[in-house]
N, C-alpha and C. Protein backbone atom coordinates (compact mmCIF):
# COMPACT_ATOMS: atom_id res chain seq x y z
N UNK A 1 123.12 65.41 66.85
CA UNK A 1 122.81 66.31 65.75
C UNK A 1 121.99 67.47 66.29
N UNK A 2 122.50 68.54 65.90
CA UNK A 2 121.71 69.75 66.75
C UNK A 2 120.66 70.56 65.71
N UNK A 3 119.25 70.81 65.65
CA UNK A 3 119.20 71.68 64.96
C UNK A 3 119.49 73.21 65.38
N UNK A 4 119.34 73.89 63.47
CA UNK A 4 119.64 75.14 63.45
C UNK A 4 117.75 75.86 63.47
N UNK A 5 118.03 77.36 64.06
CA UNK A 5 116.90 78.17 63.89
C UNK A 5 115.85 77.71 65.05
N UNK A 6 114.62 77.74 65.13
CA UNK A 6 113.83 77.19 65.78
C UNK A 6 113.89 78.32 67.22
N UNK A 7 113.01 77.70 67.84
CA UNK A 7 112.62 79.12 68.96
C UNK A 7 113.55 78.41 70.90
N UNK A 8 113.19 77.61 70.59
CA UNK A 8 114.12 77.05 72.05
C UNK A 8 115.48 77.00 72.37
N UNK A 9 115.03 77.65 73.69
CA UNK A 9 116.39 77.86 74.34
C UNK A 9 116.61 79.39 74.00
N UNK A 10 117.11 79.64 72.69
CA UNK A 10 117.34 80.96 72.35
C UNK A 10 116.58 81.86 71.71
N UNK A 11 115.52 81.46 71.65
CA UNK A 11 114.13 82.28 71.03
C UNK A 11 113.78 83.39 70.09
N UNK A 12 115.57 83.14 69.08
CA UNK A 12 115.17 84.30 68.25
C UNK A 12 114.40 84.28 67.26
N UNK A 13 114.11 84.95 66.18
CA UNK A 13 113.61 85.43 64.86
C UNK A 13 114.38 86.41 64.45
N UNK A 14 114.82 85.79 63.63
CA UNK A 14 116.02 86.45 62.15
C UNK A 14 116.60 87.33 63.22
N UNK A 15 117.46 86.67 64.35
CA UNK A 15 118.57 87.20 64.33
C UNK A 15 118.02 88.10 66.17
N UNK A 16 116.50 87.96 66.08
CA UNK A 16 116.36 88.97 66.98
C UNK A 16 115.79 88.45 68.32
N UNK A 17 116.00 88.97 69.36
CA UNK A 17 115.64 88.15 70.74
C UNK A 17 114.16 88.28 70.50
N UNK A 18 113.36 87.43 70.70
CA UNK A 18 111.43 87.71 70.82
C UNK A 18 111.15 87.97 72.14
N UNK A 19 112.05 87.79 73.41
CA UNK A 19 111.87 88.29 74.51
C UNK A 19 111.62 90.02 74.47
N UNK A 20 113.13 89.87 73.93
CA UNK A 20 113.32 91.58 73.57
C UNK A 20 112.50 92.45 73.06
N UNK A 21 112.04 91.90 71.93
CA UNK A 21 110.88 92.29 71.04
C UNK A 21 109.47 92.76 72.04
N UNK A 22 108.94 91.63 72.51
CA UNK A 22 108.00 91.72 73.16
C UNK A 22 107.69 92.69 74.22
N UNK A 23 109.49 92.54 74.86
CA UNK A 23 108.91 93.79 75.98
C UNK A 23 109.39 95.49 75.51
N UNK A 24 109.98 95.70 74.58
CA UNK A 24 109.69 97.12 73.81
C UNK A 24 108.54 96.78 72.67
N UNK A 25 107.30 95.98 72.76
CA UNK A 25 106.22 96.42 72.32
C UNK A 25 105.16 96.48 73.35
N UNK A 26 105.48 96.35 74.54
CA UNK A 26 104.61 96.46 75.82
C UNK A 26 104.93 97.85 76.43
N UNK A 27 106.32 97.88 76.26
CA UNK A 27 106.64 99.14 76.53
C UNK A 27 105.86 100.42 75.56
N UNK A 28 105.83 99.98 74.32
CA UNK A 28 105.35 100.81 73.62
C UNK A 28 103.69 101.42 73.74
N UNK A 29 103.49 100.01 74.09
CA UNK A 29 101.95 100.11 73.85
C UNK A 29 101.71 101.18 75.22
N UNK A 30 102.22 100.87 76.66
CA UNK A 30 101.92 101.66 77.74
C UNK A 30 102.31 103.21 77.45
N UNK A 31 103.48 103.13 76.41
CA UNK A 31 103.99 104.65 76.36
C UNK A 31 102.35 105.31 75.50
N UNK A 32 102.14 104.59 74.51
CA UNK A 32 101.28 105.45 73.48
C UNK A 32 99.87 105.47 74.30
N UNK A 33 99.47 103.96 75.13
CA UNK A 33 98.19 104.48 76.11
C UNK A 33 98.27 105.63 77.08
N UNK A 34 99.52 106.02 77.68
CA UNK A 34 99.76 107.08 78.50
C UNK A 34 99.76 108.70 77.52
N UNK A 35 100.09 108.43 76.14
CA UNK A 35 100.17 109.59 75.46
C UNK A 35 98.69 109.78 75.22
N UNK A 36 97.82 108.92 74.85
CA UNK A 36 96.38 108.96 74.77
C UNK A 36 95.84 109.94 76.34
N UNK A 37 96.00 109.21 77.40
CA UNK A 37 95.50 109.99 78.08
C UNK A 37 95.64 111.42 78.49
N UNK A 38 97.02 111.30 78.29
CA UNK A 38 97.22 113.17 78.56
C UNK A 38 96.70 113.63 77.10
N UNK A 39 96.50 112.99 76.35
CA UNK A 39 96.08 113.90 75.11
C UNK A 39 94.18 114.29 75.96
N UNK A 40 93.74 113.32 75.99
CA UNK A 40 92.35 113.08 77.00
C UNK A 40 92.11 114.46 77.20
N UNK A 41 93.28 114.56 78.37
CA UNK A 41 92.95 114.98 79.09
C UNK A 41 93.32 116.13 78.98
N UNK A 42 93.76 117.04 77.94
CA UNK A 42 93.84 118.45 77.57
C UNK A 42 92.43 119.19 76.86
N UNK A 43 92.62 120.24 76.92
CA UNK A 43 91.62 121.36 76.16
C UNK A 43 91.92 121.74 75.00
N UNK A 44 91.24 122.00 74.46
CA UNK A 44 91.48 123.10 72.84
C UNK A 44 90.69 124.03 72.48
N UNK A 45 90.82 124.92 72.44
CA UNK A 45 90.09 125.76 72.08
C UNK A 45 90.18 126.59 70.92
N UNK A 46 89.04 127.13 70.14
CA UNK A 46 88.94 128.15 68.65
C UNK A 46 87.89 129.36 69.09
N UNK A 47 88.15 130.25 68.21
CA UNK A 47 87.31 130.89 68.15
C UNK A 47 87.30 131.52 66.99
N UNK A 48 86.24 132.13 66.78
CA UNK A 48 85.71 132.30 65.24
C UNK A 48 85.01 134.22 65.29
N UNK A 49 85.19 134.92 64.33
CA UNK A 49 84.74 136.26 63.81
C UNK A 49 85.05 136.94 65.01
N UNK A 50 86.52 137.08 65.36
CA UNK A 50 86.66 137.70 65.85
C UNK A 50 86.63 137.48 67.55
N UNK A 51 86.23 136.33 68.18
CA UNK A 51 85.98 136.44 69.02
C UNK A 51 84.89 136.18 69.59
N UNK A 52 83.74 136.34 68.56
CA UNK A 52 82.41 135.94 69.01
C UNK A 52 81.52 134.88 69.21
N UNK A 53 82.78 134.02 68.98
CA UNK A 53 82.29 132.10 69.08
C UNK A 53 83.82 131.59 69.90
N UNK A 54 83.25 131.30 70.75
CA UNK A 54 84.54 130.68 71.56
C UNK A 54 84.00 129.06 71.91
N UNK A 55 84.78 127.93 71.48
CA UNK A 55 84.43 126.71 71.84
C UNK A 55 86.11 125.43 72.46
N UNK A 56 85.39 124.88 73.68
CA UNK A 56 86.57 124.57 73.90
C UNK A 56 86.35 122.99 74.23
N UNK A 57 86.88 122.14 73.80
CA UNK A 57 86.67 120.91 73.74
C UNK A 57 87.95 120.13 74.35
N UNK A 58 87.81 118.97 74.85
CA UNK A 58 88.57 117.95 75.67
C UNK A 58 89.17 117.19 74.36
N UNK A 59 90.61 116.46 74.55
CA UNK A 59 91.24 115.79 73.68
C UNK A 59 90.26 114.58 73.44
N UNK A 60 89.25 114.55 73.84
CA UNK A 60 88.39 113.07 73.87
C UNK A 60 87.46 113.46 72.73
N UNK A 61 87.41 114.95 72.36
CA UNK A 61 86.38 115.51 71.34
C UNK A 61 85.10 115.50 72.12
N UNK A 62 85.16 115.81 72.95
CA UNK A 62 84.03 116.54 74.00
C UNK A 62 83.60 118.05 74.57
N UNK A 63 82.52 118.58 73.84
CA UNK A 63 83.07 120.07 73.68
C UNK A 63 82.48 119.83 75.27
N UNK A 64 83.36 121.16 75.85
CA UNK A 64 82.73 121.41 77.51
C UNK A 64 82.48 122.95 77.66
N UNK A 65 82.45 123.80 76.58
CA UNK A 65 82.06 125.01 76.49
C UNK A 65 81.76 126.06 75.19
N UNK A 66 80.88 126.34 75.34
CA UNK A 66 80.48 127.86 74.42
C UNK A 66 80.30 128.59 74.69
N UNK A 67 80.54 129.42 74.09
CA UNK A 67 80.62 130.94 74.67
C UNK A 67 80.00 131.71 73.16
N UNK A 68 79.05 132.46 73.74
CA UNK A 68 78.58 133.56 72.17
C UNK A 68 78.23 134.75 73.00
N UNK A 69 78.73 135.60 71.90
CA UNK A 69 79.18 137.32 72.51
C UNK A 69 77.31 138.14 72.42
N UNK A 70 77.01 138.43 72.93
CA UNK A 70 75.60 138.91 72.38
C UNK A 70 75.51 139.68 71.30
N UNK A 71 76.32 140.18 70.83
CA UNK A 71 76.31 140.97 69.79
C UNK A 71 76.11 140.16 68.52
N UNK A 72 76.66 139.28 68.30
CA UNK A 72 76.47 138.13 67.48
C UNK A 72 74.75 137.51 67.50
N UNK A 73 74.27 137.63 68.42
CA UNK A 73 73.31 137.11 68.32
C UNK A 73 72.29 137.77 67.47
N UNK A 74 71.47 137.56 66.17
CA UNK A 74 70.74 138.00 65.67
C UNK A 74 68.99 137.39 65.57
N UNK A 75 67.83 137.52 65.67
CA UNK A 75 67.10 136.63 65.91
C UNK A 75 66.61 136.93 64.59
N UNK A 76 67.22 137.46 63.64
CA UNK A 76 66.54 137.39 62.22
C UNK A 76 67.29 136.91 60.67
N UNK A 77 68.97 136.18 61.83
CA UNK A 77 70.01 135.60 60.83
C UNK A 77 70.68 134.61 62.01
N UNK A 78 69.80 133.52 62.27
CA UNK A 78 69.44 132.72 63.60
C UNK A 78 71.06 131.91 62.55
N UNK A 79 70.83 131.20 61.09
CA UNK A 79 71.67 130.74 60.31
C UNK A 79 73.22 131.10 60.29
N UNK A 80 73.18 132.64 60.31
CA UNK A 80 74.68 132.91 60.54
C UNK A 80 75.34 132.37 61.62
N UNK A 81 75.03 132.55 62.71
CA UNK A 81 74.70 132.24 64.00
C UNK A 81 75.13 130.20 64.05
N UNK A 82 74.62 129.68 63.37
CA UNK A 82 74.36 128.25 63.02
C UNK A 82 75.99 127.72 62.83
N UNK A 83 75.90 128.92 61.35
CA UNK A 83 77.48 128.68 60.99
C UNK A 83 78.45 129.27 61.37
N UNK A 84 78.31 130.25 62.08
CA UNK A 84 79.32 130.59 63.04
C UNK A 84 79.77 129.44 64.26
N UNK A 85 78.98 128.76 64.79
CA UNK A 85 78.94 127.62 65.86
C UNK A 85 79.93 126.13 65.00
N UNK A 86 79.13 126.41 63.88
CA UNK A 86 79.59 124.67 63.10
C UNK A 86 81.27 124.76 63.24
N UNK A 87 81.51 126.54 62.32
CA UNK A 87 82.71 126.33 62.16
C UNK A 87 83.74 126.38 63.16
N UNK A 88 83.41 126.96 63.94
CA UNK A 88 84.13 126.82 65.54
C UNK A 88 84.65 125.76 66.07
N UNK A 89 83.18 124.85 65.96
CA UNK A 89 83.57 123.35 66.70
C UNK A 89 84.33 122.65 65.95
N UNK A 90 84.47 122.75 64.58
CA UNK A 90 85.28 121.89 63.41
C UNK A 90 86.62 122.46 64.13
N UNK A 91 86.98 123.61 63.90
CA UNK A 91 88.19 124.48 63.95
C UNK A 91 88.55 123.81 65.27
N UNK A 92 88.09 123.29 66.66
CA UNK A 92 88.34 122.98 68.18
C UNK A 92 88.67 121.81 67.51
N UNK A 93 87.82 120.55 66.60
CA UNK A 93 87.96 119.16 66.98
C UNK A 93 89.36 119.46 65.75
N UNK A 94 89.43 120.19 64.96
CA UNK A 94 90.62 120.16 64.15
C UNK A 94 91.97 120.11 64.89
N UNK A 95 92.01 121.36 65.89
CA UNK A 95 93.07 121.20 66.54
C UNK A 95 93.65 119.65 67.23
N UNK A 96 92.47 119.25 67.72
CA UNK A 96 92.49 117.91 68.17
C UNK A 96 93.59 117.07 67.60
N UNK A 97 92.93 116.73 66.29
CA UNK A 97 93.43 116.03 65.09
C UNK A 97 94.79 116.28 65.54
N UNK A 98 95.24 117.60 65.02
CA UNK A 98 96.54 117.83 64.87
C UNK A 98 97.64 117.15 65.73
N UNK A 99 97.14 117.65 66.94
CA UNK A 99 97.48 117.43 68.52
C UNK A 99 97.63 115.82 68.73
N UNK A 100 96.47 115.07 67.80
CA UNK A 100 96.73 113.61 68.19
C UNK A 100 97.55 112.99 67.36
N UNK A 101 97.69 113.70 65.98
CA UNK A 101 98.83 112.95 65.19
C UNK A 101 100.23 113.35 65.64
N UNK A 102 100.40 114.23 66.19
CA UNK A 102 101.54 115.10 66.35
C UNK A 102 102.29 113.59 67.65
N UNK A 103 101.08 113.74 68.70
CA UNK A 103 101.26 112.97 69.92
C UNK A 103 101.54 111.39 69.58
N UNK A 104 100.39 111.25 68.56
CA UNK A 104 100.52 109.39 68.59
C UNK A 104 101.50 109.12 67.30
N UNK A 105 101.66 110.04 66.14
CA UNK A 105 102.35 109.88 65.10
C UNK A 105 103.92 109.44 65.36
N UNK A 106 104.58 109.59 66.20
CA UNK A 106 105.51 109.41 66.74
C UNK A 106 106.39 108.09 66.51
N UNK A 107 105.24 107.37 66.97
CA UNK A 107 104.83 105.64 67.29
C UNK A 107 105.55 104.94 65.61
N UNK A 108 104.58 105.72 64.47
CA UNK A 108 105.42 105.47 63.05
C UNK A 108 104.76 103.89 63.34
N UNK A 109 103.63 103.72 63.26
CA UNK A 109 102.92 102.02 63.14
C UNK A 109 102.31 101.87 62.01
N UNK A 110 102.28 101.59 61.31
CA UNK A 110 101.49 101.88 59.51
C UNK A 110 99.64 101.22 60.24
N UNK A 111 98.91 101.88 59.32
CA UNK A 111 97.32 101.21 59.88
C UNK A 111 96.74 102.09 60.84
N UNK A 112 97.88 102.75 61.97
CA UNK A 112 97.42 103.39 63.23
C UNK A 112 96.21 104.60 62.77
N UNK A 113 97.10 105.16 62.14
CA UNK A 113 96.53 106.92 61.84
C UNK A 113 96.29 107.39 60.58
């Protein structure tokens, strides 16, 4: 008497190899850790009024530069100055965002992103 279903010998689930399975989700996982790192490992950069806030940050959300034009600099609207910086770095880690859904969205894993 033989049974039906069950994992030995032929190791499916509904129909599907779990060998198979397993190694296009290993595959997957190395593809999306490799998309992580080149994401890493790119730049982004914004700049704001023209030019006078330049900020450039690593896909890791690590800013590694600012730049402010002197002209911008006021020592009696230190605040503008404040928010000129905030919105810059939002506008750099925004791109980010974009850049990482664009990169990891791909994947289509519900929970991920």
């Amino acid at each position: 008497m033989s049974k039906k279903g069950g994992f030995p010998g032929g190791a499916s689930f509904g129909g599907m190899n779990i060998n198979k399975l397993m190694k296009e989700a290993k595959k997957m996982q190395a593809d999306m850790e490799k998309s992580q790192e080149e994401l890493q490992a790119q730049e982004f950069e914004a700049t704001v009024s023209g030019g006078a806030i330049t900020v450039k940050v690593t896909g890791a959300k690590e800013i590694k530069e600012i730049k402010i034009q002197k002209e911008v600099v006021d020592p009696e609207d230190v605040e503008m100055l404040e928010d000129l910086i905030i919105t810059c770095v939002n506008e750099a880690l925004k791109k980010v965002d974009i850049a990482q859904s664009a990169s990891l969205g791909k994947y289509n894993i519900p929970g991920l992103m």
